[in-house]
PDB file of N, CA and C in Angstrom:
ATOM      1  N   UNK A   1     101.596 146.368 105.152  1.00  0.00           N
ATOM      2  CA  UNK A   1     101.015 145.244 104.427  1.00  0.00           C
ATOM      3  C   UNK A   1      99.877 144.692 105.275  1.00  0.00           C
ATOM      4  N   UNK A   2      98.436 144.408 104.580  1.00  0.00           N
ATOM      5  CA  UNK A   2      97.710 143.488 105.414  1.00  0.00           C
ATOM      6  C   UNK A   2      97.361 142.700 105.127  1.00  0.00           C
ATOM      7  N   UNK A   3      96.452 141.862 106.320  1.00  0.00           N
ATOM      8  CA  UNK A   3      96.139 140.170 106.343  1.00  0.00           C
ATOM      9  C   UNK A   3      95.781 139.792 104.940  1.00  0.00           C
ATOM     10  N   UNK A   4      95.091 140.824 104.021  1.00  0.00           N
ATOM     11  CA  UNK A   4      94.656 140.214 102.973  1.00  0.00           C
ATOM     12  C   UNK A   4      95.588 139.876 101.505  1.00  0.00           C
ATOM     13  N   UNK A   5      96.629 141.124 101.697  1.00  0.00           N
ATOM     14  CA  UNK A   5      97.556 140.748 100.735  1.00  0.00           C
ATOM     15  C   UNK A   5      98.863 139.906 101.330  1.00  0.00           C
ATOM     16  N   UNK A   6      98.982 139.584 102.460  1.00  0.00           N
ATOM     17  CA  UNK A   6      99.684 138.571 102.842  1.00  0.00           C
ATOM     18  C   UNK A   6      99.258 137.077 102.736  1.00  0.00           C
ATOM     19  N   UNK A   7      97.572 136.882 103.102  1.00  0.00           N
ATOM     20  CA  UNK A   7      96.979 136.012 102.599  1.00  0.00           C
ATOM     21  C   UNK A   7      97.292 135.635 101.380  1.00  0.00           C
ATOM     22  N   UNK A   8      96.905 136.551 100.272  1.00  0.00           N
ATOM     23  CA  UNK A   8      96.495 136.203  98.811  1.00  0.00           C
ATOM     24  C   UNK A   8      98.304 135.807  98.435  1.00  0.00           C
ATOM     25  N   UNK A   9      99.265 136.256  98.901  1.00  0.00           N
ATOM     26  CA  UNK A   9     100.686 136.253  98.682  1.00  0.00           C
ATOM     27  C   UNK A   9     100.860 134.293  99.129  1.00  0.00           C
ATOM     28  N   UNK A  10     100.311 133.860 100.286  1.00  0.00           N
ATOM     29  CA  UNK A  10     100.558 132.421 100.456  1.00  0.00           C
ATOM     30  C   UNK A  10      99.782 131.863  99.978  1.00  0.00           C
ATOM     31  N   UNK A  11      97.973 132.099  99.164  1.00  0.00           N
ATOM     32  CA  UNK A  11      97.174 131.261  98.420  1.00  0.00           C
ATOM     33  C   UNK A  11      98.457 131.168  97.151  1.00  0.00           C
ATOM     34  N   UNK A  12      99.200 132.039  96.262  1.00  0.00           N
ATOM     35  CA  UNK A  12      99.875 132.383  95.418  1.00  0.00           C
ATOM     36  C   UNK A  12     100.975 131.497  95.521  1.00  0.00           C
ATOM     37  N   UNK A  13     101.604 131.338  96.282  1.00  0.00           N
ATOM     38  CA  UNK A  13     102.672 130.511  96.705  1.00  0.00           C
ATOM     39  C   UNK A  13     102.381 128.997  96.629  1.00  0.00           C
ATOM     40  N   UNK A  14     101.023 129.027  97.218  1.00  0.00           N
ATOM     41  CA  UNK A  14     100.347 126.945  97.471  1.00  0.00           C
ATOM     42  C   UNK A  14     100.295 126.925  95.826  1.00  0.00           C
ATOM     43  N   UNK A  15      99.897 127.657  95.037  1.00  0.00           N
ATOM     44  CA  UNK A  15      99.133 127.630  93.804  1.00  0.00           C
ATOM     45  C   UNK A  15     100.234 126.875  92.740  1.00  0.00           C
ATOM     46  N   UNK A  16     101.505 127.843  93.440  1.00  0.00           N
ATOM     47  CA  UNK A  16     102.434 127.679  92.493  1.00  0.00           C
ATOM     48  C   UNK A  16     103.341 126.094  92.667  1.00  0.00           C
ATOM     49  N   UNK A  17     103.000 125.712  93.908  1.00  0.00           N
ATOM     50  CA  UNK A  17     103.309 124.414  94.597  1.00  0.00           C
ATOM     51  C   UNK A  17     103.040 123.649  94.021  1.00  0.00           C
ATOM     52  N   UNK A  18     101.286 123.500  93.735  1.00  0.00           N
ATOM     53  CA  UNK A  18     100.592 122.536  93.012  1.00  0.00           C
ATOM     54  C   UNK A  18     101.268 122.841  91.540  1.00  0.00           C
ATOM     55  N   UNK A  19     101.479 123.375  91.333  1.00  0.00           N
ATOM     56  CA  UNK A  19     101.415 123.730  89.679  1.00  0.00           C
ATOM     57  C   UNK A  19     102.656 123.221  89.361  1.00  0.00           C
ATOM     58  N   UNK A  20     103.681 123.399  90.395  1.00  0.00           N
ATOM     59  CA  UNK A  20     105.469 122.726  89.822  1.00  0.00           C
ATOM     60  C   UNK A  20     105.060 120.809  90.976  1.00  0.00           C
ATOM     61  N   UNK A  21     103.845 120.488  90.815  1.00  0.00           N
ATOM     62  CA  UNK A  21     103.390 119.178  91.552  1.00  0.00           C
ATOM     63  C   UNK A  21     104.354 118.630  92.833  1.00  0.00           C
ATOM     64  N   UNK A  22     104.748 120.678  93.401  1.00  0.00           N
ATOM     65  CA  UNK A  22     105.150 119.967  95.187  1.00  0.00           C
ATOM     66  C   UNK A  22     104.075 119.700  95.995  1.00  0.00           C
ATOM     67  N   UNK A  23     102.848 119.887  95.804  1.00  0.00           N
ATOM     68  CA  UNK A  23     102.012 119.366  96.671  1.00  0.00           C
ATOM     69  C   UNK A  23     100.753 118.661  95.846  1.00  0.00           C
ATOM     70  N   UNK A  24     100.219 117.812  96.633  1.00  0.00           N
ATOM     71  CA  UNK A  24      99.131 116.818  95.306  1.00  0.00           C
ATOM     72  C   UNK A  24      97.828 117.336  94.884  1.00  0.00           C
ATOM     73  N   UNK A  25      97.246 118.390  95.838  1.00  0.00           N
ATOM     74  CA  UNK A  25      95.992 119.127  95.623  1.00  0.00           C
ATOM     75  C   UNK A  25      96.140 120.497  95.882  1.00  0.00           C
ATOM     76  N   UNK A  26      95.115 121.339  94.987  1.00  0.00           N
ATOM     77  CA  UNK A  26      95.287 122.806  95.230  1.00  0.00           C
ATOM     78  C   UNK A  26      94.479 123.143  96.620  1.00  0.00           C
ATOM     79  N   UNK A  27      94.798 124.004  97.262  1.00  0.00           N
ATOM     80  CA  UNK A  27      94.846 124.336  98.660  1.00  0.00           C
ATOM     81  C   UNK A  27      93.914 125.670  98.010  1.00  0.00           C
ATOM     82  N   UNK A  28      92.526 125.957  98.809  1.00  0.00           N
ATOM     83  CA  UNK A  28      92.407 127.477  99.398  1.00  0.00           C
ATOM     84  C   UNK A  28      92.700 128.005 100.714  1.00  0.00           C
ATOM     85  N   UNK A  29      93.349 128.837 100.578  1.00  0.00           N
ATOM     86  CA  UNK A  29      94.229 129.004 101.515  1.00  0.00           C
ATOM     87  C   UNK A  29      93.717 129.965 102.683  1.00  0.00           C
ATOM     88  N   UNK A  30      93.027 129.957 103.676  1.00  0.00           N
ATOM     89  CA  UNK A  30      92.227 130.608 104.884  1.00  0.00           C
ATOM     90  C   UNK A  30      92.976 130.964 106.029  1.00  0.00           C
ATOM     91  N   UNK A  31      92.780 132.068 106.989  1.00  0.00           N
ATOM     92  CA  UNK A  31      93.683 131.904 108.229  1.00  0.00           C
ATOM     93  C   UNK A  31      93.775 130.728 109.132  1.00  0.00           C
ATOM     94  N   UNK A  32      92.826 129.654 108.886  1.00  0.00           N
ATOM     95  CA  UNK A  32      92.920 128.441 109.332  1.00  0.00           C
ATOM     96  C   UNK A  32      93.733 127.007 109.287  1.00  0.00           C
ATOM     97  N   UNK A  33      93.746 127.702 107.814  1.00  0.00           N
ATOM     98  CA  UNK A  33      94.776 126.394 106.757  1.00  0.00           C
ATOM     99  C   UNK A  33      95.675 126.259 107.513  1.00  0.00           C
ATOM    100  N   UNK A  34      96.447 124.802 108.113  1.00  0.00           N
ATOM    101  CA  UNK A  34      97.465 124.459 108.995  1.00  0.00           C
ATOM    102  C   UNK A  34      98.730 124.147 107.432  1.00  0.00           C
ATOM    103  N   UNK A  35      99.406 124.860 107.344  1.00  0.00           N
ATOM    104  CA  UNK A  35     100.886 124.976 106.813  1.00  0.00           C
ATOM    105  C   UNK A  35     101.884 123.820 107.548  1.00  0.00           C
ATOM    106  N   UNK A  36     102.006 123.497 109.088  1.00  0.00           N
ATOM    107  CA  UNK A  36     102.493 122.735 109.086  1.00  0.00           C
ATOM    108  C   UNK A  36     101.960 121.994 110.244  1.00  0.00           C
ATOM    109  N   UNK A  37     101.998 120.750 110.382  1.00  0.00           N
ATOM    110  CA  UNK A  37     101.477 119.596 111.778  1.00  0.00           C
ATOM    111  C   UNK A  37     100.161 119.111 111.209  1.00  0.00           C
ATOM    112  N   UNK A  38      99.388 118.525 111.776  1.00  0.00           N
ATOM    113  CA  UNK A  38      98.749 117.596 111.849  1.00  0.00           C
ATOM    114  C   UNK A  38      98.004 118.456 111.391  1.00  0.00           C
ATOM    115  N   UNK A  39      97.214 117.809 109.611  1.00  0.00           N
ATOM    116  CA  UNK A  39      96.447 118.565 109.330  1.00  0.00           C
ATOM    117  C   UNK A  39      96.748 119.046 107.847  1.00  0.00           C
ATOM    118  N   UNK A  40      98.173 119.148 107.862  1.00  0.00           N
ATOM    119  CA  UNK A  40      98.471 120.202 106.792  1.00  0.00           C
ATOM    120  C   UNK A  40      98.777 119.113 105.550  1.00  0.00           C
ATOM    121  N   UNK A  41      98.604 119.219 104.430  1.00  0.00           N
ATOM    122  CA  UNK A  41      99.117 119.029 103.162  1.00  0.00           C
ATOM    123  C   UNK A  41     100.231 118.580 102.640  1.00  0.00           C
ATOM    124  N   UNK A  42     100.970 119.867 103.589  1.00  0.00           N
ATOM    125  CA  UNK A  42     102.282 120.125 102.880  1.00  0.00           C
ATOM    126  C   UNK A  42     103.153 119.275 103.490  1.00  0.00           C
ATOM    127  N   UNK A  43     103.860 118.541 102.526  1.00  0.00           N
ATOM    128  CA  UNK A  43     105.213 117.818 103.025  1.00  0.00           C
ATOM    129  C   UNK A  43     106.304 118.958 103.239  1.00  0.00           C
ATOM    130  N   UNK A  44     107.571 118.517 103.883  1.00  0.00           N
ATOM    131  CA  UNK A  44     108.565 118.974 104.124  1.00  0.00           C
ATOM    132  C   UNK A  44     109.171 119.284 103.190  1.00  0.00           C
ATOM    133  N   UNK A  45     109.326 119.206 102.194  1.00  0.00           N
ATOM    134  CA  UNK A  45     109.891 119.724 101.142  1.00  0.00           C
ATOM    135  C   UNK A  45     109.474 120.908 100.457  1.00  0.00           C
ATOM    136  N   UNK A  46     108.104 120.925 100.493  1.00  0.00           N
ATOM    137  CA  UNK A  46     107.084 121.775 100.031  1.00  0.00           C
ATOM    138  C   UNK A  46     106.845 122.905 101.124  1.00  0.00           C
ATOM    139  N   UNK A  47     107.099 122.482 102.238  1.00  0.00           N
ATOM    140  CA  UNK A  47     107.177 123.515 103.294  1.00  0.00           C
ATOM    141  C   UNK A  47     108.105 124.831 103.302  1.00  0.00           C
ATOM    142  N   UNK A  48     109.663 123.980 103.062  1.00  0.00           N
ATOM    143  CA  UNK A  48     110.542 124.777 102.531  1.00  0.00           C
ATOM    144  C   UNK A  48     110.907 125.589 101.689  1.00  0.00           C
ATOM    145  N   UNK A  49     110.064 125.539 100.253  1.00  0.00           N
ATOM    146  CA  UNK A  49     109.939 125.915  99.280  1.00  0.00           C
ATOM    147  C   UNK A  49     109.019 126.779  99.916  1.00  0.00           C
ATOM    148  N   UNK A  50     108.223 126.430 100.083  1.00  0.00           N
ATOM    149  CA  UNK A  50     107.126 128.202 100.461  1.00  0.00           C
ATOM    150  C   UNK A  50     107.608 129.060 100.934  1.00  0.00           C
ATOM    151  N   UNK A  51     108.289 128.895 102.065  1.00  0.00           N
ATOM    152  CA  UNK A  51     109.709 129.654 103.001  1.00  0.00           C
ATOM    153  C   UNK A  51     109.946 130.332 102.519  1.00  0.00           C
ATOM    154  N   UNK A  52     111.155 129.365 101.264  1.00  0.00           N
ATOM    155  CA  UNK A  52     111.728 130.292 100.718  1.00  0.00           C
ATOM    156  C   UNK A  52     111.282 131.330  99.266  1.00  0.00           C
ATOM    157  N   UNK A  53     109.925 130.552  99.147  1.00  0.00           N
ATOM    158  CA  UNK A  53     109.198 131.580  97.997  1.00  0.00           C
ATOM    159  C   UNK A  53     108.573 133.035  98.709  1.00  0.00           C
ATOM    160  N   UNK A  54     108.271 132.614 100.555  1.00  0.00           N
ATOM    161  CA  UNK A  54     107.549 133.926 100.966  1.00  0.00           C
ATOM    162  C   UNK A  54     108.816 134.803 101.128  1.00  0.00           C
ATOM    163  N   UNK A  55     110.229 133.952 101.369  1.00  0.00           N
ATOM    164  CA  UNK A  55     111.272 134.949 101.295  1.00  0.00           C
ATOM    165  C   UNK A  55     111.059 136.646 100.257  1.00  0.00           C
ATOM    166  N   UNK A  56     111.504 135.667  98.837  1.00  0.00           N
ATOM    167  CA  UNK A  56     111.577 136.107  97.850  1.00  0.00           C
ATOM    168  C   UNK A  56     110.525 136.897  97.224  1.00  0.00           C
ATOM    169  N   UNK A  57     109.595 136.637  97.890  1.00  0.00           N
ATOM    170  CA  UNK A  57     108.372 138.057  97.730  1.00  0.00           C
ATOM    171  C   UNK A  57     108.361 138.651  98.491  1.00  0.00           C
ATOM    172  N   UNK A  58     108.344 138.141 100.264  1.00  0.00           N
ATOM    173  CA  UNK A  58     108.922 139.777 100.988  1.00  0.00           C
ATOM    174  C   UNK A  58     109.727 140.565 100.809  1.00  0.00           C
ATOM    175  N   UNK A  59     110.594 139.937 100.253  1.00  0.00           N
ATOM    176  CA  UNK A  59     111.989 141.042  99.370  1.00  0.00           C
ATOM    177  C   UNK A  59     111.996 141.430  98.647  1.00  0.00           C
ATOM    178  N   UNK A  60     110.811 141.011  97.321  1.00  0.00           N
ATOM    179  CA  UNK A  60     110.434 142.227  96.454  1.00  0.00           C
ATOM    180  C   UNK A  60     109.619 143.121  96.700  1.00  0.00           C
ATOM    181  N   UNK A  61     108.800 142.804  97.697  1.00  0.00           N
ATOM    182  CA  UNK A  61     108.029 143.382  97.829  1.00  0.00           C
ATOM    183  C   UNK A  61     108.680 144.708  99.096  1.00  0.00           C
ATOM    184  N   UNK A  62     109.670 144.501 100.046  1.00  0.00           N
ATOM    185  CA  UNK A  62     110.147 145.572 100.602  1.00  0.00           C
ATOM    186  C   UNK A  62     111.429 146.241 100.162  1.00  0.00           C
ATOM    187  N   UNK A  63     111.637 145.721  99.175  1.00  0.00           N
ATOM    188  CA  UNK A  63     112.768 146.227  98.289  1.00  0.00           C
ATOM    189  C   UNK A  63     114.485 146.173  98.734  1.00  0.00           C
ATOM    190  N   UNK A  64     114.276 145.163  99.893  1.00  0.00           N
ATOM    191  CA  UNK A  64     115.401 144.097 100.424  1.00  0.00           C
ATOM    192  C   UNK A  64     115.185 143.182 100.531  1.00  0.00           C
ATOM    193  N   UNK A  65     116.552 142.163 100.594  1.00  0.00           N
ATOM    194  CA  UNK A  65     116.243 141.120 101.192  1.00  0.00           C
ATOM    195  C   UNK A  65     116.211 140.645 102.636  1.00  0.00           C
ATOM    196  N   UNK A  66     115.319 139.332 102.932  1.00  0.00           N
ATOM    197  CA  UNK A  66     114.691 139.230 104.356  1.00  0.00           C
ATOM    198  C   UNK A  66     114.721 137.545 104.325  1.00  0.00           C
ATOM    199  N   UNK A  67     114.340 137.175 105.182  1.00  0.00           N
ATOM    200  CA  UNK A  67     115.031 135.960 105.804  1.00  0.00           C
ATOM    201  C   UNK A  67     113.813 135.589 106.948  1.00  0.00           C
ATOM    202  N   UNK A  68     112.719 134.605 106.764  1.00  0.00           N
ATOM    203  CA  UNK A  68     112.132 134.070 107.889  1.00  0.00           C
ATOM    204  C   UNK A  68     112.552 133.110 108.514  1.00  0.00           C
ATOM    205  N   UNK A  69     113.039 133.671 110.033  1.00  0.00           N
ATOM    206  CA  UNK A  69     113.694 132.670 111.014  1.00  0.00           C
ATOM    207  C   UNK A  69     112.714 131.628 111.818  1.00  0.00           C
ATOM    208  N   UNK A  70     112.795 130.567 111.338  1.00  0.00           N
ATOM    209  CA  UNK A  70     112.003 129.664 111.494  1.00  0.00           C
ATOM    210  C   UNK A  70     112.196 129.074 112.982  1.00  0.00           C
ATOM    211  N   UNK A  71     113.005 129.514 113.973  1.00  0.00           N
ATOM    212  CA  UNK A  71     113.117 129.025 115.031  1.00  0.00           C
ATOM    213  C   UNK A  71     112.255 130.115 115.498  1.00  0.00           C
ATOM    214  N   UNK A  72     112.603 131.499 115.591  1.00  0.00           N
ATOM    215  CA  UNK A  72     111.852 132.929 115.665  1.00  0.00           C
ATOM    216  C   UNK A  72     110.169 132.507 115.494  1.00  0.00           C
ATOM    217  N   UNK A  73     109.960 132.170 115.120  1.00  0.00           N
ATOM    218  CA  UNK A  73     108.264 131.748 114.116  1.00  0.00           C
ATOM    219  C   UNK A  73     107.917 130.468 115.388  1.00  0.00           C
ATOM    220  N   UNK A  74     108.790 129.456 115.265  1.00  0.00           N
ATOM    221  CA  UNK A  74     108.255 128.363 116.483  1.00  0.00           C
ATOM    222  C   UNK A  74     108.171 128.589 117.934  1.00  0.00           C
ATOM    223  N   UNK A  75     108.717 130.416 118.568  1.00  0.00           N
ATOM    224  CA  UNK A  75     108.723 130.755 119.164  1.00  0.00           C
ATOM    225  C   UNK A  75     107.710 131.549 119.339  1.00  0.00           C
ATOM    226  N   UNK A  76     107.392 132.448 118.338  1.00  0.00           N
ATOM    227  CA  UNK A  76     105.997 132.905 118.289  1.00  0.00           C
ATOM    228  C   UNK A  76     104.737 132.542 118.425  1.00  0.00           C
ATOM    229  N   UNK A  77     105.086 131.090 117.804  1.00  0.00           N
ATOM    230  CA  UNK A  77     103.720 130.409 117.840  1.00  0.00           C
ATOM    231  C   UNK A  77     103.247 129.880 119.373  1.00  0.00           C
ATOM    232  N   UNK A  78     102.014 130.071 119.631  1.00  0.00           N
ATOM    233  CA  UNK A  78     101.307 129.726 120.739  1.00  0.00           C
ATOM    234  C   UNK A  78     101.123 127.961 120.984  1.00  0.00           C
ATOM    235  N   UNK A  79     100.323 127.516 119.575  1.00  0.00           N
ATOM    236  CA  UNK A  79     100.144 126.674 119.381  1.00  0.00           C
ATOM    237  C   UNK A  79     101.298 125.335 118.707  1.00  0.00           C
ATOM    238  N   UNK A  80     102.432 125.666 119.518  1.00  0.00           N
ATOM    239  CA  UNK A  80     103.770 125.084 118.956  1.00  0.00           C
ATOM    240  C   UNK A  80     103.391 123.639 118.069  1.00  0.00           C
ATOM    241  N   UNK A  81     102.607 123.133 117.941  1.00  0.00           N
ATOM    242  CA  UNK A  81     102.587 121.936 117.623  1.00  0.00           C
ATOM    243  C   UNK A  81     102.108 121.872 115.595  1.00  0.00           C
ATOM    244  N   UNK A  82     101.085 122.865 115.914  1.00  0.00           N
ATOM    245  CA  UNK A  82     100.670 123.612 114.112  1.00  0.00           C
ATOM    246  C   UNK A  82     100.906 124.585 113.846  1.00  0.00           C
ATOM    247  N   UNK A  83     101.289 124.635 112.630  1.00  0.00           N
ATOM    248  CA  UNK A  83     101.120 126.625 112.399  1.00  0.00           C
ATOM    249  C   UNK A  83     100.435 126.416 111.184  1.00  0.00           C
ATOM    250  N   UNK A  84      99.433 127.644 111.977  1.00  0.00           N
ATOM    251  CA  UNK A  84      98.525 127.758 110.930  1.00  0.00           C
ATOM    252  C   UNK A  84      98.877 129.225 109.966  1.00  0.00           C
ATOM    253  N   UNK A  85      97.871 129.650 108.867  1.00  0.00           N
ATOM    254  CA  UNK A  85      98.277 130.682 107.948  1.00  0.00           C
ATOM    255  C   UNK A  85      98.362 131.895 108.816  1.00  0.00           C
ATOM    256  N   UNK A  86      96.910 132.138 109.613  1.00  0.00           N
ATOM    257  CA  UNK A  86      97.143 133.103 110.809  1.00  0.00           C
ATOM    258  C   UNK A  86      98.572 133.715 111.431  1.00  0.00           C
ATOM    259  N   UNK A  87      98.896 132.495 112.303  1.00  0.00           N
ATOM    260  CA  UNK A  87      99.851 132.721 113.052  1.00  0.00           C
ATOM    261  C   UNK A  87     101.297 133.053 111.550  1.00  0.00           C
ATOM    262  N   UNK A  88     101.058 132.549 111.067  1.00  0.00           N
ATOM    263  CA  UNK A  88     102.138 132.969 109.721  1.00  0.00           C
ATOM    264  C   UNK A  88     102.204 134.704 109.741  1.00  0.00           C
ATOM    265  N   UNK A  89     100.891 134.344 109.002  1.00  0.00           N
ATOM    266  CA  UNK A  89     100.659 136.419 108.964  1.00  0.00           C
ATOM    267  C   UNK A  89     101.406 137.002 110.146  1.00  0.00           C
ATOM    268  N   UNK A  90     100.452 136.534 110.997  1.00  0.00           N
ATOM    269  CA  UNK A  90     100.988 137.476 112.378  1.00  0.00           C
ATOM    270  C   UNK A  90     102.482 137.883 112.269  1.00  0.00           C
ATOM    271  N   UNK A  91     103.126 136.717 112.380  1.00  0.00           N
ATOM    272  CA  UNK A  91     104.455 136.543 112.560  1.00  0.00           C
ATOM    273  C   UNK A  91     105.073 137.581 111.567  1.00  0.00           C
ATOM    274  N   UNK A  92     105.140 137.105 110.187  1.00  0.00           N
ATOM    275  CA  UNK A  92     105.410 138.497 109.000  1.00  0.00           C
ATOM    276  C   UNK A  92     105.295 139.664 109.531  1.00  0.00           C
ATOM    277  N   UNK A  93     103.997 139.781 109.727  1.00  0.00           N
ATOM    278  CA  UNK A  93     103.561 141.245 110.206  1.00  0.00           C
ATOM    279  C   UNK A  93     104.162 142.140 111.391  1.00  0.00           C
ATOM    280  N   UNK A  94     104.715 141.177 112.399  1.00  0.00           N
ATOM    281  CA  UNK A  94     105.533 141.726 113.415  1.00  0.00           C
ATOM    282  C   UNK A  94     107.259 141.966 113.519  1.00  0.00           C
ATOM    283  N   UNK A  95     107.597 141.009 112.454  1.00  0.00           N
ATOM    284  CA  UNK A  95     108.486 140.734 112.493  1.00  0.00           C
ATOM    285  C   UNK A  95     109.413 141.520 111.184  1.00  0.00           C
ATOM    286  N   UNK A  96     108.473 142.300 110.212  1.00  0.00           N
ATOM    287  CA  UNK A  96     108.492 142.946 108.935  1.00  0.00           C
ATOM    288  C   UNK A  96     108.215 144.102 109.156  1.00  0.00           C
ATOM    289  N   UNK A  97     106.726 144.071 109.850  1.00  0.00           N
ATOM    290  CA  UNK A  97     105.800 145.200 109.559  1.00  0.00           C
ATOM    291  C   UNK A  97     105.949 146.044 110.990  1.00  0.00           C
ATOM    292  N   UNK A  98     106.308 145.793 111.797  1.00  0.00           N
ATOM    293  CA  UNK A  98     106.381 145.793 113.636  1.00  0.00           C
ATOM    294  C   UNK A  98     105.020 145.790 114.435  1.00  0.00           C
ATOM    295  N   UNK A  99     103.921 145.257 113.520  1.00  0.00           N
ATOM    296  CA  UNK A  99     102.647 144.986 114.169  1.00  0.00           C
ATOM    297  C   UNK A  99     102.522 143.570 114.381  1.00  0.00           C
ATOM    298  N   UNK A 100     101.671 142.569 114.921  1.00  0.00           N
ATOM    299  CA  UNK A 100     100.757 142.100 114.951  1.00  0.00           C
ATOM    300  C   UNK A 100      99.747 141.820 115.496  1.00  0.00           C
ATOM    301  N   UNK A 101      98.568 141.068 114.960  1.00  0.00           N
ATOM    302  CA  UNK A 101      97.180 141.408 115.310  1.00  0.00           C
ATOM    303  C   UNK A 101      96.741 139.748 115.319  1.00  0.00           C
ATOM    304  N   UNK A 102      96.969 139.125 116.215  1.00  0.00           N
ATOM    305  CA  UNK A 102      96.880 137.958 116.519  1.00  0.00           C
ATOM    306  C   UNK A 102      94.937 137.942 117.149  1.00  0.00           C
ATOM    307  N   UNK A 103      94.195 136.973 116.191  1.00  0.00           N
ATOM    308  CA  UNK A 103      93.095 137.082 116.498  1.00  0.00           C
ATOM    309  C   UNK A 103      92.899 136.124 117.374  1.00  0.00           C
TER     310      UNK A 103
END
């Protein structure tokens, strides 16, 4: 899987956020976009829900189910304080895919 259909998979996810009004504005969604900390949009509730919506498409999409460990992910992250879409990807990607490409 790459950055771009993992991208377009979390623009897809914000989209659907706004649309069931968990979050108040539609998001384009960039490797920059901060998902969570200072910065981001998304409330906690709405956070969770993405979670568990990127769950449910990594699992259709690898034809199991999968589980993002969110302690795993705050460990990954460099920048412990935000996570941005980037470091998201990355994380998927290593943790799914056994790459990542942390720019």
């Amino acid at each position: 899987m790459d950055d771009k259909l993992l991208l377009q998979m979390i623009q897809d996810v914000t989209d659907s956020l706004y649309r069931s009004e968990l979050i108040p504005n539609q998001m384009i969604i960039s490797d920059q976009t901060v998902l969570l900390g200072i910065g981001s949009s998304i409330d906690s509730i709405a956070f969770i829900t993405l979670f568990s919506e990127m769950e449910d498409r990594l699992s259709s999409f690898l034809g199991k189910e999968v589980f993002i460990d969110f302690n795993r992910l705050h460990d990954f992250n460099p920048e412990k304080s935000n996570l941005s879409v980037a470091i998201m990807i990355a994380f998927i990607k290593d943790t799914f895919f056994g790459r990542a490409d942390i720019g």
